[in-house]
C-alpha atoms as a PDB file:
ATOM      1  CA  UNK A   1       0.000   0.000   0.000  1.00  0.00           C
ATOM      2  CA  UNK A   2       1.001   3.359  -1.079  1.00  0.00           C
ATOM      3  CA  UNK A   3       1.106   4.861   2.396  1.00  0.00           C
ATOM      4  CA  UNK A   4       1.430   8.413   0.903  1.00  0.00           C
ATOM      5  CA  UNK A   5      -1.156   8.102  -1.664  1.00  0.00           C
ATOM      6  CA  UNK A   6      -3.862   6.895   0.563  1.00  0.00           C
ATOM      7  CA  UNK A   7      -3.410   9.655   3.188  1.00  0.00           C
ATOM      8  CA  UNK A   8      -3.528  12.414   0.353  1.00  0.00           C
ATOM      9  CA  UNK A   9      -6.628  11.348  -1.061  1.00  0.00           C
ATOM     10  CA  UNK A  10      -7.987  10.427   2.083  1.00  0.00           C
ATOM     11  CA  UNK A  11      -7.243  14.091   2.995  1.00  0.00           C
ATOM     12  CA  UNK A  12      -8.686  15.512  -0.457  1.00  0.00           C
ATOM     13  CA  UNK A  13     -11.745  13.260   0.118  1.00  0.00           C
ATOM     14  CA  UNK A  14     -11.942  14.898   3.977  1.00  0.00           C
ATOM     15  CA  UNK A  15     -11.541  18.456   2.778  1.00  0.00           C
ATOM     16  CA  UNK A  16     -14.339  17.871   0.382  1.00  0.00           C
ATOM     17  CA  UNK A  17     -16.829  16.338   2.431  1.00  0.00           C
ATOM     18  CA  UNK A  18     -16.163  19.264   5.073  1.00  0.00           C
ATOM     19  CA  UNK A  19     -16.678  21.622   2.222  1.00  0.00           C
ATOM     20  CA  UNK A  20     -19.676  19.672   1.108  1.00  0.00           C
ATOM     21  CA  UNK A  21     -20.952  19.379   4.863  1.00  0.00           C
ATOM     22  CA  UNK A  22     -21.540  22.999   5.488  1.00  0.00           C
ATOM     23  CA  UNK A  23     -24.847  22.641   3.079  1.00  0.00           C
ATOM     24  CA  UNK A  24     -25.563  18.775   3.202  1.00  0.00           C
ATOM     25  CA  UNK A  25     -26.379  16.661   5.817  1.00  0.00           C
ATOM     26  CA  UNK A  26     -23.931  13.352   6.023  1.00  0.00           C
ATOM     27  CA  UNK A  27     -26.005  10.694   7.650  1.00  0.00           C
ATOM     28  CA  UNK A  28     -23.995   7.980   9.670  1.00  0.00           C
ATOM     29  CA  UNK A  29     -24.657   4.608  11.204  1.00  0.00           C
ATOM     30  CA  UNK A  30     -24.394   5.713  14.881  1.00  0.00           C
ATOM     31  CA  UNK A  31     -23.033   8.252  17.812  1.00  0.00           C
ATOM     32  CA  UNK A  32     -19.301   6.963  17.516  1.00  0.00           C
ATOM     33  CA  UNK A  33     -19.565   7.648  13.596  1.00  0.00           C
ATOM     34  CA  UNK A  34     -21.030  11.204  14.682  1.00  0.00           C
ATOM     35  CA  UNK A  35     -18.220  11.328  17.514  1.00  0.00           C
ATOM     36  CA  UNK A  36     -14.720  10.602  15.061  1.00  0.00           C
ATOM     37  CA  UNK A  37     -16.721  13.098  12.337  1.00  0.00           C
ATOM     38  CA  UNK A  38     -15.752  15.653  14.845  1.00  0.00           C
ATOM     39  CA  UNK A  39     -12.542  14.631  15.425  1.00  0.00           C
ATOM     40  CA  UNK A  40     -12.348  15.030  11.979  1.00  0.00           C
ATOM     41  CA  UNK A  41     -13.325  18.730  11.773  1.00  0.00           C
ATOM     42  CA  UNK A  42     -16.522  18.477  10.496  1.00  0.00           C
ATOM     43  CA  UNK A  43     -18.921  20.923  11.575  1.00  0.00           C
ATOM     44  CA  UNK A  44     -21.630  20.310   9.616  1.00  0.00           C
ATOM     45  CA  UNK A  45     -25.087  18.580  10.480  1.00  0.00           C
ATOM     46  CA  UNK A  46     -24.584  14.745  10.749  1.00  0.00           C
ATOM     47  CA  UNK A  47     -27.912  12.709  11.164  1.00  0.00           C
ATOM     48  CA  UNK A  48     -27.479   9.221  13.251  1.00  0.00           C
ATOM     49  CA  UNK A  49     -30.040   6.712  11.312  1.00  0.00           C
ATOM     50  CA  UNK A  50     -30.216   4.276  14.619  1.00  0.00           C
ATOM     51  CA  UNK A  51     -33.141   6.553  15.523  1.00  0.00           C
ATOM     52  CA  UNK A  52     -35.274   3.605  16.187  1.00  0.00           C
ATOM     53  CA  UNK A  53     -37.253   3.868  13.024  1.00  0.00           C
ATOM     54  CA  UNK A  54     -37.920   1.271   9.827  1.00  0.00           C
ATOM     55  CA  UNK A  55     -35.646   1.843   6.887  1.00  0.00           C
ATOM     56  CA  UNK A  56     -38.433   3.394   5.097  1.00  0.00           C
ATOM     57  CA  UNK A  57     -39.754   5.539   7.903  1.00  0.00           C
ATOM     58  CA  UNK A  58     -36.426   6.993   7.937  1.00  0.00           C
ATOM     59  CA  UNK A  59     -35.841   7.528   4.837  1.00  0.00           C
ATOM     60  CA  UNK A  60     -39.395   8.899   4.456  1.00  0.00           C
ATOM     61  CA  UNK A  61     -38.335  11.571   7.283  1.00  0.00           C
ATOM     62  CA  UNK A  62     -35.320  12.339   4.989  1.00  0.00           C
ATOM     63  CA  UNK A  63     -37.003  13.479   1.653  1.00  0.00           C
ATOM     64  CA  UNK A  64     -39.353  15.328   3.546  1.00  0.00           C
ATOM     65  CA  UNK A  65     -36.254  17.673   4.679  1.00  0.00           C
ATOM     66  CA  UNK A  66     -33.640  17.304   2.314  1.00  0.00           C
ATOM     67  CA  UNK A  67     -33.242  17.070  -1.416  1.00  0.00           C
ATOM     68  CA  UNK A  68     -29.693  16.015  -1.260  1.00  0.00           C
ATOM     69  CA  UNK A  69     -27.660  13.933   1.304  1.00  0.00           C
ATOM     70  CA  UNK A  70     -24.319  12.606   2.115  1.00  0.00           C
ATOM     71  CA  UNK A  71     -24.635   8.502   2.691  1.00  0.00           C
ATOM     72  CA  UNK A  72     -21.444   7.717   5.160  1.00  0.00           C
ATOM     73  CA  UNK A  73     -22.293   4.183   6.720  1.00  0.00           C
ATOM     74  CA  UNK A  74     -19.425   1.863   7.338  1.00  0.00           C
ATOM     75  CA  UNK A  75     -18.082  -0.227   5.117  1.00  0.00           C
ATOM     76  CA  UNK A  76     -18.032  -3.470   6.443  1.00  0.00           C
ATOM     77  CA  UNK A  77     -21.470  -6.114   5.311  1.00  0.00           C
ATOM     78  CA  UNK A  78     -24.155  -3.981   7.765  1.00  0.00           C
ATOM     79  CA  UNK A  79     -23.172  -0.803   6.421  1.00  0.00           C
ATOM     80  CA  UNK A  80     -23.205  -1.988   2.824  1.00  0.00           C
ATOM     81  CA  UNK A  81     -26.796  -3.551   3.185  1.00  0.00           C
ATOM     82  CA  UNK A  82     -27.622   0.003   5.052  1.00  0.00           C
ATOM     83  CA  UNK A  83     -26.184   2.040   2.411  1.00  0.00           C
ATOM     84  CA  UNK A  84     -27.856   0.570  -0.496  1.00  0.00           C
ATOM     85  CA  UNK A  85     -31.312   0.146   0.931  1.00  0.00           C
ATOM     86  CA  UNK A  86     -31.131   3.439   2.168  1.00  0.00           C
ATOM     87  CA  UNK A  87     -29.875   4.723  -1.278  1.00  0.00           C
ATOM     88  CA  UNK A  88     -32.181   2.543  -3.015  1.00  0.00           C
ATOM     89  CA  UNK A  89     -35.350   3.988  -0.834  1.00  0.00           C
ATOM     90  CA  UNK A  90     -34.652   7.191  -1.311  1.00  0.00           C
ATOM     91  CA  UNK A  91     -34.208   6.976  -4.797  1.00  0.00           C
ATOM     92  CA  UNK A  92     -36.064   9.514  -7.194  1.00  0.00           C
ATOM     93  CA  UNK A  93     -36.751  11.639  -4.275  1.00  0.00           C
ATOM     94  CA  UNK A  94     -33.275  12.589  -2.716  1.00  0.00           C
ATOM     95  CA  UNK A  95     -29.800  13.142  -4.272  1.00  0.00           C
ATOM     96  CA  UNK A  96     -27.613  10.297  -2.112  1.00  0.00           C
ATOM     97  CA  UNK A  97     -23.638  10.801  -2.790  1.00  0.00           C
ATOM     98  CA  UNK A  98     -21.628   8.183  -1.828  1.00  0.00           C
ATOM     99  CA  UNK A  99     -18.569   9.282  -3.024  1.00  0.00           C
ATOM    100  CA  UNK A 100     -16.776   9.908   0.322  1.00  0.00           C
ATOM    101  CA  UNK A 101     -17.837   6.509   1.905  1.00  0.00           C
ATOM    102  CA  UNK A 102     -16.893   4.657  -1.593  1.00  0.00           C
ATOM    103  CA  UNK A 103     -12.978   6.481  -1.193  1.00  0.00           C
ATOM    104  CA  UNK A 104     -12.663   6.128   2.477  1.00  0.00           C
ATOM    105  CA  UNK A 105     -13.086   2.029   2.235  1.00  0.00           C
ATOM    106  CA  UNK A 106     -10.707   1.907  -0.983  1.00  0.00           C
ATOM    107  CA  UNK A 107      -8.272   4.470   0.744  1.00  0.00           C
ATOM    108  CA  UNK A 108      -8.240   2.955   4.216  1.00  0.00           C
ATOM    109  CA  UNK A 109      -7.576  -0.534   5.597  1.00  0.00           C
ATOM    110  CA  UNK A 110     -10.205   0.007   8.379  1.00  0.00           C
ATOM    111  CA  UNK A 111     -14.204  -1.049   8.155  1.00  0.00           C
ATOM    112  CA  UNK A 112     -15.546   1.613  10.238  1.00  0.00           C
ATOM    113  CA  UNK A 113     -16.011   5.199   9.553  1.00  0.00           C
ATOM    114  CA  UNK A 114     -15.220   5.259  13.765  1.00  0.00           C
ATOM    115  CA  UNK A 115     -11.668   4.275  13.020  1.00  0.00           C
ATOM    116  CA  UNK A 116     -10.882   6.533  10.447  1.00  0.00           C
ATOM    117  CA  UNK A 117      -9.345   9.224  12.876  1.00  0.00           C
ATOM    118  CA  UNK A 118      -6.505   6.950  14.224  1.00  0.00           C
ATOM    119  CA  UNK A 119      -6.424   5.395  10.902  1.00  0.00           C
ATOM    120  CA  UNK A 120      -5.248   8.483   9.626  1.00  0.00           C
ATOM    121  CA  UNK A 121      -2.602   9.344  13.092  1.00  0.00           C
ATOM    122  CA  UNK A 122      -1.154   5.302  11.636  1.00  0.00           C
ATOM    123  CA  UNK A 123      -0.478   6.601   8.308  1.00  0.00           C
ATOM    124  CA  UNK A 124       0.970  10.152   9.224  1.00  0.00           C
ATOM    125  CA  UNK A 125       3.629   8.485  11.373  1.00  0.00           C
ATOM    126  CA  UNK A 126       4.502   5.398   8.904  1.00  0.00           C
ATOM    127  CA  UNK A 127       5.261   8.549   6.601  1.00  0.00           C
ATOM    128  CA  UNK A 128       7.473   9.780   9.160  1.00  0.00           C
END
């Protein structure tokens, strides 16, 4: 692995999605997904799906509010199925990008978006 390469597009990919962030919501998995977001600098509105609602009740909630949206679920099996039903319910009524998630799992060797913080602390001191 290209230790180098993956922390400069993993940092591209970052300064997008805090770009991005300050007028779409990113929705995540859970609070520990909300919590290394932070770490992360991003300021913008995260929604937590484990809200206790359906799949569909969710995403119904969603196009009500927003036309466009930031999918970041994991990207280990759960957060796959999660990401494409959710994409895949919300279809023809909200824009889902999936860019960020789709970079972070190529860019990372980590299955969680909770690990990408000290994911990104490894590669900064291999590079040292």
């Amino acid at each position: 692995m290209d230790y180098e390469k993956s922390l400069e597009d993993l940092e591209e990919a970052l300064f997008g999605l805090r770009e991005e962030n300050k007028t779409v919501p990113i929705i995540v998995e859970g609070d520990k997904d909300i919590e290394a977001l932070r770490k992360l600098d991003i300021t913008g509105e995260i929604i937590r799906f484990n809200v206790g609602l359906s799949i569909p009740d969710f995403c119904d909630m969603i196009s009500q509010k927003y036309k466009n949206i930031i999918l970041l679920t994991d990207w280990d099996r759960k957060g796959g199925y999660l990401c494409s039903t959710i994409k895949k319910n919300l279809e023809s009524r909200v824009g889902c990008n999936t860019r960020y998630r789709e970079i972070f799992a190529k860019r990372s060797m980590i299955r969680t978006l909770e690990g990408l913080p000290s994911w990104l602390e490894t590669l900064r001191k291999k590079i040292r």
